[in-house]
N, C-alpha and C. Protein backbone atom coordinates (compact mmCIF):
# COMPACT_ATOMS: atom_id res chain seq x y z
N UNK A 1 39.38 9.02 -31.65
CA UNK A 1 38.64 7.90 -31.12
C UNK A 1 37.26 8.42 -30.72
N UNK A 2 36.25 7.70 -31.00
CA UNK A 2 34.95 8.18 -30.86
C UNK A 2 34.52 7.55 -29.42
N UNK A 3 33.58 8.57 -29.36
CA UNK A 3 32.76 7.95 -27.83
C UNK A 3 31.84 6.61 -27.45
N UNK A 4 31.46 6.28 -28.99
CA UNK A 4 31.06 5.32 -28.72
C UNK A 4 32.39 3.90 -28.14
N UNK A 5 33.37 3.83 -28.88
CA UNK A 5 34.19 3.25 -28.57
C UNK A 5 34.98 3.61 -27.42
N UNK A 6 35.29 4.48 -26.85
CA UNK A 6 35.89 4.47 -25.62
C UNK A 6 34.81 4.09 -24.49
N UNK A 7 33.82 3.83 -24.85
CA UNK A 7 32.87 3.31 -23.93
C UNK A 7 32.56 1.58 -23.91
N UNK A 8 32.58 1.17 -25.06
CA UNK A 8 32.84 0.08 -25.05
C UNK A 8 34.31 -0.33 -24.50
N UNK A 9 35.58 0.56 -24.46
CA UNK A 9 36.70 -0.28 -23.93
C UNK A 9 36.47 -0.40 -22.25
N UNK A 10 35.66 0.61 -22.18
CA UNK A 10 35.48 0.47 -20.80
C UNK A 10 34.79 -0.15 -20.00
N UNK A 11 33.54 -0.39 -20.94
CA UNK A 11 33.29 -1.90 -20.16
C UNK A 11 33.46 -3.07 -20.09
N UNK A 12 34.50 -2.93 -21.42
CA UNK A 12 35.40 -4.31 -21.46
C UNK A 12 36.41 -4.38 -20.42
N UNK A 13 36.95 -3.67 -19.76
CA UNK A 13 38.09 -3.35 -18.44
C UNK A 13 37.12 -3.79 -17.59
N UNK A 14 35.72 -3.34 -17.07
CA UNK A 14 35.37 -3.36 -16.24
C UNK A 14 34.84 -5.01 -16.10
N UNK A 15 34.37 -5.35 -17.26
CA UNK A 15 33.94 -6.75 -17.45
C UNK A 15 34.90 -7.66 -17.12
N UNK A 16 36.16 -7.46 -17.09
CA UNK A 16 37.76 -8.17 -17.14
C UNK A 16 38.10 -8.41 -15.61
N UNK A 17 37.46 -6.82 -15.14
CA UNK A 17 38.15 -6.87 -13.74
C UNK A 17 37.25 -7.79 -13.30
N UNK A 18 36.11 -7.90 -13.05
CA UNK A 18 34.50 -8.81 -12.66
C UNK A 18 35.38 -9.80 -12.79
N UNK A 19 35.68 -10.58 -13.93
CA UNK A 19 36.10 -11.74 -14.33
C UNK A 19 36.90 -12.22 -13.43
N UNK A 20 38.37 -11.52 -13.21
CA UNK A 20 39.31 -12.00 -12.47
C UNK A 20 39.20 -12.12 -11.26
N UNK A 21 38.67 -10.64 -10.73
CA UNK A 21 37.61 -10.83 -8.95
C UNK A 21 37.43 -12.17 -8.64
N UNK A 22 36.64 -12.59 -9.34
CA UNK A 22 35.74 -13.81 -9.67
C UNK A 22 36.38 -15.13 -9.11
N UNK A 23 37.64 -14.81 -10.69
CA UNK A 23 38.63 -15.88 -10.10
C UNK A 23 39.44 -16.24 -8.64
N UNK A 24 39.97 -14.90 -8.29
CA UNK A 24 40.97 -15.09 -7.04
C UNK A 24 39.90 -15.23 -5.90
N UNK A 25 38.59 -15.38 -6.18
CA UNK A 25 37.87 -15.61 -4.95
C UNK A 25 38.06 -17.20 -4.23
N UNK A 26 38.30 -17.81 -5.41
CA UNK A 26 38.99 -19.40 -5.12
C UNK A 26 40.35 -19.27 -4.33
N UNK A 27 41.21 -18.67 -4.62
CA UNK A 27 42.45 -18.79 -4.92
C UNK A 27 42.82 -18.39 -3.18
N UNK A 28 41.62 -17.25 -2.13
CA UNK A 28 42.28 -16.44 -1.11
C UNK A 28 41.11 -17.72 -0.26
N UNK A 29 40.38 -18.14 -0.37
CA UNK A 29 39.79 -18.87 0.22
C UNK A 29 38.45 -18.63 0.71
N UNK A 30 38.00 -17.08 0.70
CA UNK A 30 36.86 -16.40 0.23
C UNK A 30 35.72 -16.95 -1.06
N UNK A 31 34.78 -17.39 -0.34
CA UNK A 31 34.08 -17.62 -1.27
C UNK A 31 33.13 -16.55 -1.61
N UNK A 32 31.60 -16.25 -2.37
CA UNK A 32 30.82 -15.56 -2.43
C UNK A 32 29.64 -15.59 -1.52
N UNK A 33 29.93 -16.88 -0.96
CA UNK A 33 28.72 -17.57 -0.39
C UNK A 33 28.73 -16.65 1.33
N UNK A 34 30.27 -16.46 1.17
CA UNK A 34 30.89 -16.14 2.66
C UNK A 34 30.02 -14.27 2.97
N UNK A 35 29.68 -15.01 4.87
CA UNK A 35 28.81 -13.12 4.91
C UNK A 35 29.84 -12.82 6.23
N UNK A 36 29.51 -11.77 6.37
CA UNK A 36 29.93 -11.19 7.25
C UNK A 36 28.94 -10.66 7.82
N UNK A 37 28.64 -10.63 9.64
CA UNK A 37 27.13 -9.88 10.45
C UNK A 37 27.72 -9.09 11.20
N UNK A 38 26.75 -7.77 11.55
CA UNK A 38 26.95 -6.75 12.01
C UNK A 38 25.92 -6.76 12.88
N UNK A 39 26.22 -6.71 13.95
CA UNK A 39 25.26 -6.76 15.24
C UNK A 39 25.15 -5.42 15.73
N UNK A 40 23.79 -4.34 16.22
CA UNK A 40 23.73 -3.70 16.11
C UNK A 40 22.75 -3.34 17.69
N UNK A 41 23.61 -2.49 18.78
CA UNK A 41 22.44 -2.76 19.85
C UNK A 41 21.81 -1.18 19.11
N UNK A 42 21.01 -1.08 20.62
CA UNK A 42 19.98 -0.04 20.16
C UNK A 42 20.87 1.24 20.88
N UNK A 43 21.67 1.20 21.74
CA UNK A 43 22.54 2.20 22.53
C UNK A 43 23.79 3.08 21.97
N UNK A 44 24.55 1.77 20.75
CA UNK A 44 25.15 1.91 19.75
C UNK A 44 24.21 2.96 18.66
N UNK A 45 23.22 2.65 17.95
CA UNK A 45 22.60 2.97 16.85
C UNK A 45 22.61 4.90 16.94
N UNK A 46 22.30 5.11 18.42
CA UNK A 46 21.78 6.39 19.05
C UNK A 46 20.09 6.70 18.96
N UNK A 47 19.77 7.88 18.69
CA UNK A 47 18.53 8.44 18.21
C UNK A 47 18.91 9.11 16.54
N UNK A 48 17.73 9.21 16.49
CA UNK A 48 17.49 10.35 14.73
C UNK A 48 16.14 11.04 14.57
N UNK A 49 16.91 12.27 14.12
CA UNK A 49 15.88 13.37 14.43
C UNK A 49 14.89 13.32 13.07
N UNK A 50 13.75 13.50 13.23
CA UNK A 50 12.89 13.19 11.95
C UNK A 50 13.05 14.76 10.98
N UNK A 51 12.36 14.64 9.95
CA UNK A 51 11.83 16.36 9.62
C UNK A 51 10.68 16.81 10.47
N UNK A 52 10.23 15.87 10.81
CA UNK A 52 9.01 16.86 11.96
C UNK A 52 9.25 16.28 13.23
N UNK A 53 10.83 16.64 13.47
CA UNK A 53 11.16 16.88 14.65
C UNK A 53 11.08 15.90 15.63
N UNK A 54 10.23 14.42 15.19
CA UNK A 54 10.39 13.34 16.10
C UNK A 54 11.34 12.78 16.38
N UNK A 55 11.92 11.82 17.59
CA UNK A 55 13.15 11.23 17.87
C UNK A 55 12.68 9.26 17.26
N UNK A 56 13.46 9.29 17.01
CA UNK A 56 13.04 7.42 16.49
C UNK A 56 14.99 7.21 17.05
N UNK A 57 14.32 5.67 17.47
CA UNK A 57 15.73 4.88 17.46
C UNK A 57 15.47 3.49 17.35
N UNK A 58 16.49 2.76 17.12
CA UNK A 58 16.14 1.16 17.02
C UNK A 58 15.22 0.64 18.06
N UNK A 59 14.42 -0.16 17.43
CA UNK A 59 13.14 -0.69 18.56
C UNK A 59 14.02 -1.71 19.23
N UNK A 60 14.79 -2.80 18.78
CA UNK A 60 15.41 -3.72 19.54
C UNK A 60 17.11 -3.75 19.22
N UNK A 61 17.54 -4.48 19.23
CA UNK A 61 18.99 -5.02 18.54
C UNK A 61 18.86 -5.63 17.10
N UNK A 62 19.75 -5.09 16.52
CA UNK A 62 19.63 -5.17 15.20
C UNK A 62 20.60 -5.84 14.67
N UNK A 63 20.77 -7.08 13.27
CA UNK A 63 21.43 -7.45 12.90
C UNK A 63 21.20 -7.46 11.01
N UNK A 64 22.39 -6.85 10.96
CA UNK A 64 22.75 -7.02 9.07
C UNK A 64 23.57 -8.22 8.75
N UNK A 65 23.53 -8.63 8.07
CA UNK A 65 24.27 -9.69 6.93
C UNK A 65 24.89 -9.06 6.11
N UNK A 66 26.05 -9.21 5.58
CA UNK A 66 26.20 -8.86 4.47
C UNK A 66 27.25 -10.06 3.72
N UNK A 67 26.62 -10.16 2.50
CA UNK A 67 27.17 -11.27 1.60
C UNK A 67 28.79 -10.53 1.12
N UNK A 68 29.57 -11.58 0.89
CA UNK A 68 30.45 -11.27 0.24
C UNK A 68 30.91 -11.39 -1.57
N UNK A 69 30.98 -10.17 -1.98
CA UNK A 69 31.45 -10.08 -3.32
C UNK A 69 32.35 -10.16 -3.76
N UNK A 70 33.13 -9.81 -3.70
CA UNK A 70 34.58 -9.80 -4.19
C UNK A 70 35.48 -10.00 -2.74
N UNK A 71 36.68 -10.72 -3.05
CA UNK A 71 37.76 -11.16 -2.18
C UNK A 71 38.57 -9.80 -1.67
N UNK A 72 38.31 -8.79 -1.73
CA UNK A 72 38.71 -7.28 -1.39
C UNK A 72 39.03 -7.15 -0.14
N UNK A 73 37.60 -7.59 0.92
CA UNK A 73 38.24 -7.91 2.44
C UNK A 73 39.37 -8.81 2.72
N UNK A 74 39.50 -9.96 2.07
CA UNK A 74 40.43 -10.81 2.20
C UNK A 74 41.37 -10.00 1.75
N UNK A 75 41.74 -9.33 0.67
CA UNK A 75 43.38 -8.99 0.24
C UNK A 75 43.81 -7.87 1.17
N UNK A 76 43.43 -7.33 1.43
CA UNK A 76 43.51 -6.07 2.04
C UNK A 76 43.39 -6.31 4.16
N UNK A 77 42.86 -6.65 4.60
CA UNK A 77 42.10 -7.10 5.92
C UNK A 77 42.77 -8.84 6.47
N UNK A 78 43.09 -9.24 5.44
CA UNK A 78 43.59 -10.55 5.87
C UNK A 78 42.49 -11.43 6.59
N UNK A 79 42.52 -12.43 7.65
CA UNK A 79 41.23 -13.15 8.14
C UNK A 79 40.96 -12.24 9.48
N UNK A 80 41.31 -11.25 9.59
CA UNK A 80 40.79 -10.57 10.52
C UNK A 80 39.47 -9.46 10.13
N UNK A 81 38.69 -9.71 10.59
CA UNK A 81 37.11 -9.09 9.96
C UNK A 81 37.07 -7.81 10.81
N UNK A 82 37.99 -7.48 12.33
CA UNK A 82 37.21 -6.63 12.82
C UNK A 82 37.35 -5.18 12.61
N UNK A 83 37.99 -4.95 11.22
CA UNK A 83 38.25 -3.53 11.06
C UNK A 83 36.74 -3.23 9.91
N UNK A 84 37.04 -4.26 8.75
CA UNK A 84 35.86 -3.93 7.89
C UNK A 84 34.39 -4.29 8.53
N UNK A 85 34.58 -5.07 9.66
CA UNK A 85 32.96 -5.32 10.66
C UNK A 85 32.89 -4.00 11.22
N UNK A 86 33.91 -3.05 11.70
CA UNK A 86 33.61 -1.69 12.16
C UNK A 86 33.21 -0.78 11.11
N UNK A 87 34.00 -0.84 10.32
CA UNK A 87 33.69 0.30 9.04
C UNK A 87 31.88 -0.25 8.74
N UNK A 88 31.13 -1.49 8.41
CA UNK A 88 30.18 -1.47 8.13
C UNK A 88 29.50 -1.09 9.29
N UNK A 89 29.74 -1.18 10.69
CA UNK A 89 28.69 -0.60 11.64
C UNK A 89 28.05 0.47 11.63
N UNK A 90 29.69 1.25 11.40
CA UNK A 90 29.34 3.35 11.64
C UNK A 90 28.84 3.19 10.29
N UNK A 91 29.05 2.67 9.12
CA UNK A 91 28.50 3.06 7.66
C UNK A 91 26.70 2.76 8.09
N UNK A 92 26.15 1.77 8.51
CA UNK A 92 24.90 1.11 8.75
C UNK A 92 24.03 2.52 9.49
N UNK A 93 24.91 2.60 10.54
CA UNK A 93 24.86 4.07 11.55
C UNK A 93 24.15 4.59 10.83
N UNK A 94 25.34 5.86 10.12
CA UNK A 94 25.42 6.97 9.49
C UNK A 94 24.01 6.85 8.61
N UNK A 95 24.25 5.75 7.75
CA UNK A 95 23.20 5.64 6.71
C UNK A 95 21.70 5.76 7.66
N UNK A 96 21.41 5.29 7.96
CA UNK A 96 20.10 5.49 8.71
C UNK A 96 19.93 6.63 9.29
N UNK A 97 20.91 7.43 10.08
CA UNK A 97 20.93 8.75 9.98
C UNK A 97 20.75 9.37 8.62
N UNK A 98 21.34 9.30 8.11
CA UNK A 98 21.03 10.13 6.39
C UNK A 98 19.40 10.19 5.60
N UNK A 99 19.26 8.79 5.96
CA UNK A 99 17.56 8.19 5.45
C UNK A 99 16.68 8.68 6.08
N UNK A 100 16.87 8.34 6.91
CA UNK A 100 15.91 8.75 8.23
C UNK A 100 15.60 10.08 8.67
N UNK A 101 16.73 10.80 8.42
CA UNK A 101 16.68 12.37 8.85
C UNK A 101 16.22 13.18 7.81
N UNK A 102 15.85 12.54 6.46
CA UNK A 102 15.23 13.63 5.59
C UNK A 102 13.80 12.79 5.41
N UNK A 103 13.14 12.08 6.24
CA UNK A 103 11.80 11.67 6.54
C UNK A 103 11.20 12.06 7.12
N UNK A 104 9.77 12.05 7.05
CA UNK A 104 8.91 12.46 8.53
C UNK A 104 8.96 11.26 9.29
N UNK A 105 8.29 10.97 10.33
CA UNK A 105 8.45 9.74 11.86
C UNK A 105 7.44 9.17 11.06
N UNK A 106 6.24 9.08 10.52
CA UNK A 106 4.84 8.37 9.40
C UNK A 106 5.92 7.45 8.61
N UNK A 107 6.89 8.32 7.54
CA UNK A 107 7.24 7.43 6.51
C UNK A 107 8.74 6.83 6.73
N UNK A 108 9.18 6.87 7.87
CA UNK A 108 10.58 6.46 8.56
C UNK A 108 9.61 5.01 9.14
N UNK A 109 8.65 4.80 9.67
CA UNK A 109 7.98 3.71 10.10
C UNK A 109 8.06 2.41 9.44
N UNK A 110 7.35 2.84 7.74
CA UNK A 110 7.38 2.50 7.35
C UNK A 110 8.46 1.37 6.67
N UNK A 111 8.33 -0.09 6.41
CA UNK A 111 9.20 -1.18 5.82
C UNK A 111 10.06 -0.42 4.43
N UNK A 112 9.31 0.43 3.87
CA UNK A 112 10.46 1.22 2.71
C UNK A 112 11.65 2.00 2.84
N UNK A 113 11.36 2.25 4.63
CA UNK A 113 12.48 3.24 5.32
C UNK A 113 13.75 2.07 5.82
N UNK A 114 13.29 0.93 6.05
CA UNK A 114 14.68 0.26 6.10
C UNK A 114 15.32 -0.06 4.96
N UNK A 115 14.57 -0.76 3.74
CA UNK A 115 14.79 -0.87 2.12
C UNK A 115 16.06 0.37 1.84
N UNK A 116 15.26 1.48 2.48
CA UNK A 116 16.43 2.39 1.39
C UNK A 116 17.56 3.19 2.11
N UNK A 117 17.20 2.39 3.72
CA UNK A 117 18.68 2.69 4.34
C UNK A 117 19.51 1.21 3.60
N UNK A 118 19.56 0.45 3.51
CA UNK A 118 20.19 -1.24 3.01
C UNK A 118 20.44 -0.74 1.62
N UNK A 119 19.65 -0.17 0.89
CA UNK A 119 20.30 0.46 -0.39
C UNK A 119 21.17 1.43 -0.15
N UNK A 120 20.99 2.33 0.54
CA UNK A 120 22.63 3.61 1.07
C UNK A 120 23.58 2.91 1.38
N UNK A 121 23.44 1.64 2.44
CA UNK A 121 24.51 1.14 2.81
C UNK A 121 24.84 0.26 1.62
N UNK A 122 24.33 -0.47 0.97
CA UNK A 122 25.05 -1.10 -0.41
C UNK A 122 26.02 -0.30 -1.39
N UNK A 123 25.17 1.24 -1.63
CA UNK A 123 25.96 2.28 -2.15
C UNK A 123 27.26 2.74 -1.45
N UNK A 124 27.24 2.80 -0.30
CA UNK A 124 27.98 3.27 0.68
C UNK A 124 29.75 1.84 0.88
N UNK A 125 29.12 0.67 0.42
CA UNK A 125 29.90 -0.30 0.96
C UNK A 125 30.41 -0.99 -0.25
N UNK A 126 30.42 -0.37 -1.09
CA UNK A 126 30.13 -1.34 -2.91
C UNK A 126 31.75 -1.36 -2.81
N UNK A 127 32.71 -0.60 -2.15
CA UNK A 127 34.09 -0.58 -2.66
C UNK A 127 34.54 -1.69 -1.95
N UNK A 128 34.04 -1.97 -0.51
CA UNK A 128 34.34 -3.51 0.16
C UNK A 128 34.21 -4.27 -0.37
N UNK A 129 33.17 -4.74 -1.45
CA UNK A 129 33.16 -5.97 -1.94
C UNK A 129 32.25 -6.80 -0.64
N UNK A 130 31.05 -5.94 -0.38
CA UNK A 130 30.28 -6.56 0.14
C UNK A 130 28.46 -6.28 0.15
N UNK A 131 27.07 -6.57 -0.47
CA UNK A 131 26.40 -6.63 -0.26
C UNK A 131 25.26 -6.62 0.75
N UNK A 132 24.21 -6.05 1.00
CA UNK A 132 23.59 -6.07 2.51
C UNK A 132 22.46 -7.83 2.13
N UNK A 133 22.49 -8.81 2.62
CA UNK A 133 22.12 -9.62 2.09
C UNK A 133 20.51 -10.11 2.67
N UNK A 134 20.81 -9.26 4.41
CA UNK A 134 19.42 -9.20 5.43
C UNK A 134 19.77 -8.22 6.37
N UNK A 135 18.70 -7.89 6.75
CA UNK A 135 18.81 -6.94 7.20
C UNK A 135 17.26 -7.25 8.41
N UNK A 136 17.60 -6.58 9.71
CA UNK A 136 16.61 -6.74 10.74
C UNK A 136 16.28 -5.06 11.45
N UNK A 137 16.68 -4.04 10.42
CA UNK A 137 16.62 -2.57 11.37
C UNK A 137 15.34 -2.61 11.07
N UNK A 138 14.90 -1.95 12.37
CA UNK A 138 13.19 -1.33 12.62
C UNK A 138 13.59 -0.63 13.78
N UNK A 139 12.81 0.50 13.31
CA UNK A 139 12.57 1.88 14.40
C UNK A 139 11.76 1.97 15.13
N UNK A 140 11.52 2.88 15.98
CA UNK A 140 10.36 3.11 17.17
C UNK A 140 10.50 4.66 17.20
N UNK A 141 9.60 5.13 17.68
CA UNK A 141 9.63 6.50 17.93
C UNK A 141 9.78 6.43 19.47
N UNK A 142 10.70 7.47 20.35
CA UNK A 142 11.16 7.67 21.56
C UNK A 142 9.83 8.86 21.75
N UNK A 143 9.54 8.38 23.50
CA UNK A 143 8.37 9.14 24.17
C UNK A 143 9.32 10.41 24.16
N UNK A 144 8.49 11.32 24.53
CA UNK A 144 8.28 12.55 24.74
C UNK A 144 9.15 13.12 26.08
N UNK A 145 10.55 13.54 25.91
CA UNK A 145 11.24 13.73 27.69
C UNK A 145 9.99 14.34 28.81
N UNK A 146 9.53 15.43 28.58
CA UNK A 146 7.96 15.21 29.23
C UNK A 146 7.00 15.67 28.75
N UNK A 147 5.98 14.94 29.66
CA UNK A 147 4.26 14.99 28.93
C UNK A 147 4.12 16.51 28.70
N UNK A 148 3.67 16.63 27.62
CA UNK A 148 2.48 17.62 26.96
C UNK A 148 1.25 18.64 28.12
N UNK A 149 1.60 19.22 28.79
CA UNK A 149 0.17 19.52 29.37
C UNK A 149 -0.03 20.56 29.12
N UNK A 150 0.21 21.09 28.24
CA UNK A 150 -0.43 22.81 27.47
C UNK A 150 0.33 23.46 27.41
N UNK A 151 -0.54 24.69 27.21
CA UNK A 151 0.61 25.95 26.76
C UNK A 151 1.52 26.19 28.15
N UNK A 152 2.69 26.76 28.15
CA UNK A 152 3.33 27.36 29.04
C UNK A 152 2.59 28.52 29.87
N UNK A 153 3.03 28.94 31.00
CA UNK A 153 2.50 29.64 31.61
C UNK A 153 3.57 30.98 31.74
């Protein structure tokens, strides 16, 4: 069997599974339309250490959306949300730790630094069967524990 064809069977499986997903999203009462939010204080979030050593943490309370894809939470989780609402918190967490910590505090500021924490966490969450659909994280940089007044003595 050649490679080209075992590649095509495989995205015919994968195209099949899509399909049926699809279907039982009717069937559990889960729609696509359905989100799930992750509320996020700033005490929860913690701090994150930059590459040049700055501290940043959430400027306010933060809230994600996330759309639902596939009926996965439903089969598995039943109508109780608050195990996969935890798993996306620490995942939201972590991820911004991950993003954030191989940035400097300049380009962590920046609107591209939340973009590609919401893309980690999409990567991070793709087996839930759930999407980041909005997202409200923004950082601040934390003052200095104390002022600067020169060299040591």
């Amino acid at each position: 069997m050649g490679d080209a064809s075992w590649s095509a069977g495989t995205r015919w499986v994968q195209r099949l599974a899509l399909g049926l997903a699809l279907l039982s999203l009717s069937g559990l009462g889960v729609r696509a339309a359905d989100t799930i939010v992750v509320a996020l204080t700033v005490e929860d979030a913690g701090e994150v250490i930059t590459t040049d050593l700055k501290r940043l943490r959430l400027a306010q309370a933060a809230e994600v959306r996330f759309a639902v894809t596939t009926p996965y939470i439903a089969q598995v989780f039943g109508n109780d949300p608050t195990i996969p609402r935890d798993l996306m918190r620490l995942t939201v967490i972590a991820s911004g730790r991950r993003v954030l910590g191989e940035l400097s505090a300049a380009e962590a500021m920046k609107p591209e630094a939340a973009r590609a924490i919401a893309a980690e966490v999409d990567r991070a969450l793709d087996y839930l069967g759930v999407a980041v659909e909005l997202q409200t994280l923004r950082y601040a940089l934390v003052p200095p524990l104390a002022p600067d007044t020169g060299p040591p003595r």
